[in-house]
N, C-alpha and C. Protein backbone atom coordinates (compact mmCIF):
# COMPACT_ATOMS: atom_id res chain seq x y z
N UNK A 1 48.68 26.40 1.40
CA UNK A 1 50.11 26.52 1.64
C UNK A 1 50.39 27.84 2.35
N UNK A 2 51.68 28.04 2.88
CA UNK A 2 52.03 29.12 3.69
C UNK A 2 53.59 28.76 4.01
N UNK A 3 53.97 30.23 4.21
CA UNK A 3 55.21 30.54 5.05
C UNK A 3 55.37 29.87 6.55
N UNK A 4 56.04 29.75 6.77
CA UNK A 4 56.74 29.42 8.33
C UNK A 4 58.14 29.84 8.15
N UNK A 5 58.49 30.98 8.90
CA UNK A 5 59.82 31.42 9.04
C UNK A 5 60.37 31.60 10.07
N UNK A 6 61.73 31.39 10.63
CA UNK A 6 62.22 31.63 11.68
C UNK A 6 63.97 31.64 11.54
N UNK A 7 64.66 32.38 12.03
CA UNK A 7 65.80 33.19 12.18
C UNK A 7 66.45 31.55 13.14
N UNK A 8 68.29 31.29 12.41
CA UNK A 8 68.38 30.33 13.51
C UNK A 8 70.20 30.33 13.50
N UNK A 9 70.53 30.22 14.54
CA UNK A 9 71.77 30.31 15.31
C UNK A 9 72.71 29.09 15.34
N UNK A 10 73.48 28.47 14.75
CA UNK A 10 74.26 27.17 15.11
C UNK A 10 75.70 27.80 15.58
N UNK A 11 75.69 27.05 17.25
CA UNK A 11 76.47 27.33 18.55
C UNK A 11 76.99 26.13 18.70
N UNK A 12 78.85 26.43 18.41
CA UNK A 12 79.66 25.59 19.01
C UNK A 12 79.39 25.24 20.68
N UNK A 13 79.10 24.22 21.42
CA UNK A 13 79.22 23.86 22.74
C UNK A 13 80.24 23.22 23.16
N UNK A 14 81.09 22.66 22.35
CA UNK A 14 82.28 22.01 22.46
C UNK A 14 81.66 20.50 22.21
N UNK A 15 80.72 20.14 22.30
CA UNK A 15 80.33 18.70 22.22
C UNK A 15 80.26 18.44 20.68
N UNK A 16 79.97 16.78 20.56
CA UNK A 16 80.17 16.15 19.13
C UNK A 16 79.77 16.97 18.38
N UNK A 17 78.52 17.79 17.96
CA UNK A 17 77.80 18.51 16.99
C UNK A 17 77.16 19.83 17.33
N UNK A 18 77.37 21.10 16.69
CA UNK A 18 76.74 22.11 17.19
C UNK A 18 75.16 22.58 17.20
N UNK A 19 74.92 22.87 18.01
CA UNK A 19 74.16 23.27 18.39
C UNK A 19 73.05 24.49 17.82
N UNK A 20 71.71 24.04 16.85
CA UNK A 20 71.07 25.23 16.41
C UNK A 20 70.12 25.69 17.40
N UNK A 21 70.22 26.85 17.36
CA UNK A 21 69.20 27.95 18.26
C UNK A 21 68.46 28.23 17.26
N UNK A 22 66.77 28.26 17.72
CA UNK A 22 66.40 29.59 17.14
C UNK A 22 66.21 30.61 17.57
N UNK A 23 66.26 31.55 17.26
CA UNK A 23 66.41 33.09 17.86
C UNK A 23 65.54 33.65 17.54
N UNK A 24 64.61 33.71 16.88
CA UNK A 24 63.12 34.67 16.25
C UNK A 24 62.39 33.75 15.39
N UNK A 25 61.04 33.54 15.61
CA UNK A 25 60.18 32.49 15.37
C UNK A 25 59.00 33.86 15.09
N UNK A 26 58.87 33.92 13.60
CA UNK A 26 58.38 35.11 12.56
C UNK A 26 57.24 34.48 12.42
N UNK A 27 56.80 33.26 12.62
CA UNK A 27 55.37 32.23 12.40
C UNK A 27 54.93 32.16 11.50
N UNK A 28 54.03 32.14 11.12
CA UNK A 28 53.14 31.47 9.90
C UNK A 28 52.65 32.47 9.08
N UNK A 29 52.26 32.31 7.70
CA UNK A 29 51.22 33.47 6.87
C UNK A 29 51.03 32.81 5.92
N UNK A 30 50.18 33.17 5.03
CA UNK A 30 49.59 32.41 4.00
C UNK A 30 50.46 32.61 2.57
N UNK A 31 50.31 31.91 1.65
CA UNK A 31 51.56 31.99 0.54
C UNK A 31 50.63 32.99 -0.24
N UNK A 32 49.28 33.23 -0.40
CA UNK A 32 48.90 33.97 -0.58
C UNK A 32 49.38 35.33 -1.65
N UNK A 33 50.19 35.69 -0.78
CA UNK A 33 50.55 37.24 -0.16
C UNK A 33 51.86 36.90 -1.37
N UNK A 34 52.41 36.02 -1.55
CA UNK A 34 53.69 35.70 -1.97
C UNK A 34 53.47 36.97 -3.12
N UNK A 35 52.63 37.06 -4.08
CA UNK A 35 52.37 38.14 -4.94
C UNK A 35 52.99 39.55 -4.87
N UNK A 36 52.84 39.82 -3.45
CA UNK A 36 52.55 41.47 -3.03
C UNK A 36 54.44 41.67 -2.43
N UNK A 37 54.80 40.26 -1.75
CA UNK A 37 56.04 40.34 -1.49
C UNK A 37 57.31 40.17 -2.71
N UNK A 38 56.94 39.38 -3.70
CA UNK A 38 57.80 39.36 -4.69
C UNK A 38 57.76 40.83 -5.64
N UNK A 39 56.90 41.49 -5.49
CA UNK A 39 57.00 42.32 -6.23
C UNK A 39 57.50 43.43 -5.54
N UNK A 40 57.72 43.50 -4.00
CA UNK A 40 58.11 44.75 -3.25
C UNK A 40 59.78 44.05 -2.97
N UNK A 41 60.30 42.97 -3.19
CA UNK A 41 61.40 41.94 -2.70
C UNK A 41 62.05 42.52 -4.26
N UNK A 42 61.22 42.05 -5.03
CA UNK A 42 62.28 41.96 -6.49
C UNK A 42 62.77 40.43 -6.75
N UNK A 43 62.03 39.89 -6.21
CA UNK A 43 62.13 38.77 -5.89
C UNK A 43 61.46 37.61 -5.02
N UNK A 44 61.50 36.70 -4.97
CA UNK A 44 60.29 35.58 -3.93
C UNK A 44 60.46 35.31 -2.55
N UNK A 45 60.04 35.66 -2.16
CA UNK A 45 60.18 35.63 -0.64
C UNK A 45 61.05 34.42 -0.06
N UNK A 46 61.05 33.41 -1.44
CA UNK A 46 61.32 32.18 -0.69
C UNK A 46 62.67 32.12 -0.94
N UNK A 47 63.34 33.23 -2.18
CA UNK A 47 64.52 32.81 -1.94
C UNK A 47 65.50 33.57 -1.02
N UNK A 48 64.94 33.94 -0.13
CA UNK A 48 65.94 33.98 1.24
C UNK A 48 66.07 33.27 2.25
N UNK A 49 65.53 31.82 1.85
CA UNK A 49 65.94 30.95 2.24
C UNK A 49 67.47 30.30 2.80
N UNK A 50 67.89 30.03 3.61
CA UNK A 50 69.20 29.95 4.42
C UNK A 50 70.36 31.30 3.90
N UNK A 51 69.71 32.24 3.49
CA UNK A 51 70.73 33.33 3.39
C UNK A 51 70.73 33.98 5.31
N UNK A 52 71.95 34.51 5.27
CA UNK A 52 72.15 34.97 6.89
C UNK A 52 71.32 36.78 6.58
N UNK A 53 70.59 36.38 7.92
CA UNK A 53 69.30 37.80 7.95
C UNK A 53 70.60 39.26 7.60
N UNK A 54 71.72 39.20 8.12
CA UNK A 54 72.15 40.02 7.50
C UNK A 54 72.94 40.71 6.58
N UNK A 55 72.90 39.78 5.45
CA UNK A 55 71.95 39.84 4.04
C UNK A 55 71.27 39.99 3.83
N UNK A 56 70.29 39.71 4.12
CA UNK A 56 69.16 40.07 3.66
C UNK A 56 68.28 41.11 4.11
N UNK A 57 68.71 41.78 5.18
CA UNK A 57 68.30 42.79 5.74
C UNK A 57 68.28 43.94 4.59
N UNK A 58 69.02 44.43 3.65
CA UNK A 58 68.82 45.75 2.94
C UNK A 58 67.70 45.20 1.68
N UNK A 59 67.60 44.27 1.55
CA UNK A 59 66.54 43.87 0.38
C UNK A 59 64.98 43.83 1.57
N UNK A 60 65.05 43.51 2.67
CA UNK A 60 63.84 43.53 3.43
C UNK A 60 63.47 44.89 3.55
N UNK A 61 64.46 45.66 4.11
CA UNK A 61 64.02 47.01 4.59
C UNK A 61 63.54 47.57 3.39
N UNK A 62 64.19 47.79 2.05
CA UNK A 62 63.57 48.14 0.44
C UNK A 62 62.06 47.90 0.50
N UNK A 63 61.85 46.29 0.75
CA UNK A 63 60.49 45.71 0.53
C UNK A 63 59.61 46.93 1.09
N UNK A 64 59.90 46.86 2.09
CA UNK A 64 59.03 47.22 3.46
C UNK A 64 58.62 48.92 3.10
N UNK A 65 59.72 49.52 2.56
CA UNK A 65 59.54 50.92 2.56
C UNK A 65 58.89 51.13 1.13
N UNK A 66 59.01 49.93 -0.07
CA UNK A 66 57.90 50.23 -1.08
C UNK A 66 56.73 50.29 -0.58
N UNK A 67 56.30 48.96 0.28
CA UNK A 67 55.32 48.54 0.54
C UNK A 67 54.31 49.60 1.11
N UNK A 68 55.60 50.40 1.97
CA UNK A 68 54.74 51.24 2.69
C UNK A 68 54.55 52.39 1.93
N UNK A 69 55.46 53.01 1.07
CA UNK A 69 54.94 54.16 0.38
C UNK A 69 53.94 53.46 -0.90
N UNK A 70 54.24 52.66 -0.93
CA UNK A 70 52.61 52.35 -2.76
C UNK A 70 51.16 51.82 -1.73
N UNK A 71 50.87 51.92 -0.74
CA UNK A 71 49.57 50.58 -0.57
C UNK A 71 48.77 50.35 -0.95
N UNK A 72 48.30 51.23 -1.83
CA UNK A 72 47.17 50.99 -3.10
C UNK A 72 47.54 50.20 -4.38
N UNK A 73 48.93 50.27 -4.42
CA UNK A 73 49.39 49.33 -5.56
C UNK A 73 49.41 48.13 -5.23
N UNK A 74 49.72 47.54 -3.79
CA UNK A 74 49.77 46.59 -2.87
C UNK A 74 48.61 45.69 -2.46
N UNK A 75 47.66 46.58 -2.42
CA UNK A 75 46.42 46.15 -1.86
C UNK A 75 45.45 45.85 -3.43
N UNK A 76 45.76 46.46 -4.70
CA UNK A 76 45.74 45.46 -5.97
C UNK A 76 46.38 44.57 -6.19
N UNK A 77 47.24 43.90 -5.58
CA UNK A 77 48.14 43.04 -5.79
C UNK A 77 47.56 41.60 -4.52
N UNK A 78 46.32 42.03 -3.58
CA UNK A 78 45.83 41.00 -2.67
C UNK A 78 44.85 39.94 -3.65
N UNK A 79 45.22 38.76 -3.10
CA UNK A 79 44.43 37.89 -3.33
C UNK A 79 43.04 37.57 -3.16
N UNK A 80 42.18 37.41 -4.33
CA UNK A 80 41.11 37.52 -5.11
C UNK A 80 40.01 36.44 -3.91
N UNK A 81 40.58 35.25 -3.09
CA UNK A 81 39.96 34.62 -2.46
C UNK A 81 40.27 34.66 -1.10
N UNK A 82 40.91 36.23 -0.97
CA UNK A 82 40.68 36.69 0.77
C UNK A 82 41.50 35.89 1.87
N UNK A 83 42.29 35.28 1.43
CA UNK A 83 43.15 34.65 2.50
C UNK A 83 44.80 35.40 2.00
N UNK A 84 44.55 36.42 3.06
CA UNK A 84 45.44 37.14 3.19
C UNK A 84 45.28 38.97 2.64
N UNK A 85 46.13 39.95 3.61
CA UNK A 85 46.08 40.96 2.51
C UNK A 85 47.11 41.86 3.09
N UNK A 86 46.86 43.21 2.51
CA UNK A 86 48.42 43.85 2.49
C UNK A 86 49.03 44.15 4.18
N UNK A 87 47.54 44.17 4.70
CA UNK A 87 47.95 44.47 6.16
C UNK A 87 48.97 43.45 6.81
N UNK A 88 48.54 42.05 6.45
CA UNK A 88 48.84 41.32 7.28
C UNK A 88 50.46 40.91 6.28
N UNK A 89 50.47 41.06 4.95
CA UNK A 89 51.93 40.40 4.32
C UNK A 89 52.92 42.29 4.44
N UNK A 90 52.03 42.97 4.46
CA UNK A 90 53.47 44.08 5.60
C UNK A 90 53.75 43.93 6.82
N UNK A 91 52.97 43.57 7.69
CA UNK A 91 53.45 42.82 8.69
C UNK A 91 54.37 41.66 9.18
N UNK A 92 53.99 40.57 8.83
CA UNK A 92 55.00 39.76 8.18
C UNK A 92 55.92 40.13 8.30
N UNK A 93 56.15 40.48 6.87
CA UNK A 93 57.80 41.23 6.31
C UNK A 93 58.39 42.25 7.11
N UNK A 94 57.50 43.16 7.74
CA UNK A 94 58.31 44.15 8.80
C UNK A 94 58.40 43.29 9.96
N UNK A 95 58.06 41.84 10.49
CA UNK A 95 58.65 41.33 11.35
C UNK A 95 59.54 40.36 10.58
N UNK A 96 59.60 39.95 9.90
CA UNK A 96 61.23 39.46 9.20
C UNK A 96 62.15 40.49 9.40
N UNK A 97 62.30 41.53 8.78
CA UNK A 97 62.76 42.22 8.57
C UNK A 97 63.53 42.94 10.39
N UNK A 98 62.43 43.19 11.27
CA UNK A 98 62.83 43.58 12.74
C UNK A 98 63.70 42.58 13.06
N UNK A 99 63.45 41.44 12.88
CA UNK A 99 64.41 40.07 13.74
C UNK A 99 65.78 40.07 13.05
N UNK A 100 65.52 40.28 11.83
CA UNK A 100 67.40 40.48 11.04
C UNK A 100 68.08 41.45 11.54
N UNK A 101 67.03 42.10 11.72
CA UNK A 101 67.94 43.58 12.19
C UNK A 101 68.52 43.49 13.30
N UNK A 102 67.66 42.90 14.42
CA UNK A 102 68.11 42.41 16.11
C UNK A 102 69.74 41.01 15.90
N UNK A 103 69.12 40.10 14.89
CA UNK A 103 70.08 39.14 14.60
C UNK A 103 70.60 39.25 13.25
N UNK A 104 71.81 39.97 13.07
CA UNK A 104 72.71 39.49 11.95
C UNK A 104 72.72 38.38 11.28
N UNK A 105 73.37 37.67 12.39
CA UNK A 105 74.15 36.60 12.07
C UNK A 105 73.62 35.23 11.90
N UNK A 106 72.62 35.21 12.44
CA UNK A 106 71.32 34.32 11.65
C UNK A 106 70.89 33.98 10.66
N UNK A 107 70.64 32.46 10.22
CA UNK A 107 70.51 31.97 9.11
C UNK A 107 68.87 31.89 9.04
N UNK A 108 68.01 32.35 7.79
CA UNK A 108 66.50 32.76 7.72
C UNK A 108 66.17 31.00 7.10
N UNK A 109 65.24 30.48 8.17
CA UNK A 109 64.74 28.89 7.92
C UNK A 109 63.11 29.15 7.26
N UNK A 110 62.90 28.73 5.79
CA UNK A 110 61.76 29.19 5.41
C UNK A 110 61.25 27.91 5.33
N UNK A 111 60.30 27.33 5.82
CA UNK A 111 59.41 26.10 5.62
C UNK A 111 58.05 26.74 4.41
N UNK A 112 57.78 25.80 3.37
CA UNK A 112 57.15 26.49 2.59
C UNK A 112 56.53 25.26 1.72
């Protein structure tokens, strides 16, 4: 299992039904990691699910700046069968986190 996330836009065009954009396509990572992010989130990664990125932007940036000041606490917190680790689930999250920041007003689409 794994993440798939991406940032997405629904635009009136004037026609029958509006129109979703996506605007930042954050890609794939392994659920893995879900460990290292719930515990720097305060919560599961997954539930920022259709919240608008900016919302969720001050709980990302938090993540990101534990993440980055503990990484030894972080990197005990990687998964035991190597698919995945702190490098790659701070990454991740500091690109969630960059695209909210670029897009507000964007609704966060978590496939999971």
């Amino acid at each position: 299992m794994s993440y798939d996330i991406s940032l997405h836009l629904t635009v009136d065009t004037g026609g029958p039904e509006p129109l979703e954009v996506c605007v930042a396509d954050i890609g794939n990572y392994t659920s893995n990691a879900a460990r290292m992010w719930g515990d720097a989130l305060g919560h599961r990664l997954a539930d920022l699910k259709d919240k608008s990125a900016g919302e969720s932007l001050p709980a990302l940036t938090a993540a990101v700046d534990r993440m980055l000041a503990s990484p030894d606490h972080y990197r005990a917190l990687e998964p035991a069968n190597g698919w995945g680790d702190y490098d790659g689930a701070l990454a991740y999250l500091r690109t969630l986190r960059d695209a909210c920041l670029v897009h507000p007003k964007a609704v966060i689409h978590i496939y999971h």
